[in-house]
Protein backbone atom coordinates (compact mmCIF):
# COMPACT_ATOMS: atom_id res chain seq x y z
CA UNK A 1 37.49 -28.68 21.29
CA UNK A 2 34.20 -29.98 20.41
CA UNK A 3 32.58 -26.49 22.04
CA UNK A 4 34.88 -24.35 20.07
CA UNK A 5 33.64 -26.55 16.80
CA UNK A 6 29.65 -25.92 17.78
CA UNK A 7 30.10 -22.22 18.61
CA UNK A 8 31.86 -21.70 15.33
CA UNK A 9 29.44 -23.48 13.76
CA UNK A 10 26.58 -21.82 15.42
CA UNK A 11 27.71 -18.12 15.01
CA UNK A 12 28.08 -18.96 10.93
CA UNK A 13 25.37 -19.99 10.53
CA UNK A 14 23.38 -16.97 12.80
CA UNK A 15 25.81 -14.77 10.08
CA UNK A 16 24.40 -16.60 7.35
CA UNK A 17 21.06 -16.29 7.79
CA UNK A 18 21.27 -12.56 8.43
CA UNK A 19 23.61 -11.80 5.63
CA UNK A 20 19.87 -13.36 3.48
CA UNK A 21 17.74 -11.20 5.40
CA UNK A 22 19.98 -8.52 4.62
CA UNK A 23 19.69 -9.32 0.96
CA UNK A 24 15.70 -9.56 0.91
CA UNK A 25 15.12 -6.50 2.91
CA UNK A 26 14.03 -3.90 1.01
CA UNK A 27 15.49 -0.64 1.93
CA UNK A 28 12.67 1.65 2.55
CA UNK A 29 12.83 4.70 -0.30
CA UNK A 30 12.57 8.38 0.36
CA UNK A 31 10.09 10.58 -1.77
CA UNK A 32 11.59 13.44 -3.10
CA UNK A 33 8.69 13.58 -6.32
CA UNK A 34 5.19 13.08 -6.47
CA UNK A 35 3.68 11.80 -9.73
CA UNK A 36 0.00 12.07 -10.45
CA UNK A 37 -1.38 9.91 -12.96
CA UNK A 38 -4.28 9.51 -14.46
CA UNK A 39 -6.07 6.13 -15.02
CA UNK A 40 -9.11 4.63 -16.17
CA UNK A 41 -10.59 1.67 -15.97
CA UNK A 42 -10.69 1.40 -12.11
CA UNK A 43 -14.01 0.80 -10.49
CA UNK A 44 -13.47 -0.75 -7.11
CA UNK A 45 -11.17 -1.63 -3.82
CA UNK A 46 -9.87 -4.15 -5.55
CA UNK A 47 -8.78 -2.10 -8.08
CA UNK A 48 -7.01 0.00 -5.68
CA UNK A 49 -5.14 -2.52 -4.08
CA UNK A 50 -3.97 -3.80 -7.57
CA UNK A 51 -2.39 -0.78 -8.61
CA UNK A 52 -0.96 0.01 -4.94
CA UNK A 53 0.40 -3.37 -5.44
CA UNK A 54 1.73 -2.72 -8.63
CA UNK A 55 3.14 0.78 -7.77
CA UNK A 56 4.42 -0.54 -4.50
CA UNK A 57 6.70 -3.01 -5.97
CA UNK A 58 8.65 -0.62 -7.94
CA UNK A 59 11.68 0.09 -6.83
CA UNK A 60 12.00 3.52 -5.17
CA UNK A 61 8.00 3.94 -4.48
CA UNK A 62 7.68 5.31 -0.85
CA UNK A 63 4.12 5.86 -1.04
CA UNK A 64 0.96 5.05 -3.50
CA UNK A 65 -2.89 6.65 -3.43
CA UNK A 66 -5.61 5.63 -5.60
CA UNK A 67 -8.84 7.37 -6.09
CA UNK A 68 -10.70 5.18 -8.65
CA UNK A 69 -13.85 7.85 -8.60
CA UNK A 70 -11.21 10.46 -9.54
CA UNK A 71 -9.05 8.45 -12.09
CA UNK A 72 -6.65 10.20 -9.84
CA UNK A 73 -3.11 7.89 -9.02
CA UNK A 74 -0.57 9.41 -6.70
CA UNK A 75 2.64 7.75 -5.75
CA UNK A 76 5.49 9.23 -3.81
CA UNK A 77 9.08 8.29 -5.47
CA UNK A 78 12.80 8.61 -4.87
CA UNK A 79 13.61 10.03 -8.40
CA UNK A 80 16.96 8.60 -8.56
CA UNK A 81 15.53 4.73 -8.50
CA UNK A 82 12.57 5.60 -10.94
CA UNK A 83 10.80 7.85 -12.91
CA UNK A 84 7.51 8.71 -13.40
CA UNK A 85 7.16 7.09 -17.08
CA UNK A 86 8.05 3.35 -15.35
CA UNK A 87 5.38 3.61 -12.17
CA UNK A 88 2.56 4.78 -15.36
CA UNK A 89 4.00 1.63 -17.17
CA UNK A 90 3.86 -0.54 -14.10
CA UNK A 91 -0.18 0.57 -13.74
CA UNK A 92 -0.41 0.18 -17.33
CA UNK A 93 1.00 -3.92 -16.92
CA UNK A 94 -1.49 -4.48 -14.17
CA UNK A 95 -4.19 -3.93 -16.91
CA UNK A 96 -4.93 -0.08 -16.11
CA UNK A 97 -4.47 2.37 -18.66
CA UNK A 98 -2.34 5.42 -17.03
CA UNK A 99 -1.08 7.98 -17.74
CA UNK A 100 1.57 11.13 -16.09
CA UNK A 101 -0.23 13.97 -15.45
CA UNK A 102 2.03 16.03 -13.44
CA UNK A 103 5.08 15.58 -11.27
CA UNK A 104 5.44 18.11 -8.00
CA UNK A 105 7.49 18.40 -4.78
CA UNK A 106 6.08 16.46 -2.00
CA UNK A 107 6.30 20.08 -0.53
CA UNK A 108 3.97 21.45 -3.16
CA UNK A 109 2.21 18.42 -2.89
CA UNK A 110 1.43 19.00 0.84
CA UNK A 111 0.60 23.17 -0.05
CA UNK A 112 -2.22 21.53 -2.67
CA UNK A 113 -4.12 19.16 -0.41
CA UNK A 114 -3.10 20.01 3.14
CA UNK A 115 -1.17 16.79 3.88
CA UNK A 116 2.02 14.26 3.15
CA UNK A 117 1.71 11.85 0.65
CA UNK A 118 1.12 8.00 1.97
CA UNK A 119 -2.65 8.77 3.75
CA UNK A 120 -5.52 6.20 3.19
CA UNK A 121 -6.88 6.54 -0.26
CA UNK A 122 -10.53 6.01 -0.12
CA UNK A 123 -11.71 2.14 -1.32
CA UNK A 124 -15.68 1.34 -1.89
CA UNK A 125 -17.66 0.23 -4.94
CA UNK A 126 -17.69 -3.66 -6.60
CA UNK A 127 -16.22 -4.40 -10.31
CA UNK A 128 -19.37 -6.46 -10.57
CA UNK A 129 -19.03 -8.65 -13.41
CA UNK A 130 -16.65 -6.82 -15.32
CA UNK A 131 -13.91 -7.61 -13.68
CA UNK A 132 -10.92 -4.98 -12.83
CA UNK A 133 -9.48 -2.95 -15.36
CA UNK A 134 -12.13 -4.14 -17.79
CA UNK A 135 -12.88 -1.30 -20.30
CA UNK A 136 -16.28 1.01 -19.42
């Protein structure tokens, strides 16, 4: 009897604990749009990883590029969790103005540049003593 109690007890609380890792994983989303934005105030890595940060924690963001040299943002999105107005907002909140330039296919995104959203996005430079997303 005292088995039977254990097991039971055991295999709740195995149930429990992945019913909360069910809850806190987050569902990986599928891009079917590509926004561009542009942005400004980015001068470094640690810009980059600020807005990937930023963009990443959106709901329905697949994928995020920054180019800081460029101005250039890129983020992969499922368009029925988000549009392209919130991810600008989202950049704008982590203290970089943005802005949608244009939204395209990931298809016609992969005909412009010759590849699928979600590749390295190049990171060099120092914000110095300006600080990120200070204005130039």
């Amino acid at each position: 009897m005292r088995n039977k109690i254990l097991n039971s007890a055991l295999v709740l609380a195995v149930v429990t604990v992945l019913a909360v890792f069910a809850f806190y994983v987050r569902v990986g989303a599928t891009a079917d749009q590509v926004v561009v934005l542009r942005t400004s105030g980015m001068t470094c890595g640690a810009c980059v990883k600020k807005i990937t940060e930023a963009l990443q924690s959106q709901r329905g963001v697949a994928a995020a590029e920054v180019d800081f040299e460029s101005g250039l943002v890129v983020a992969g999105y499922d368009s029925k969790q988000t549009a392209p107005e919130k991810l600008a907002q989202a950049v704008q909140k982590s203290g970089f103005p943005s802005q949608v330039a244009q939204v395209v296919t990931p298809q016609q995104f992969r005909s412009a540049v010759g590849r699928d959203i979600g590749g390295k996005a190049p990171v060099g430079g120092c914000c110095g003593s300006r600080g990120c997303g200070a204005a130039q």
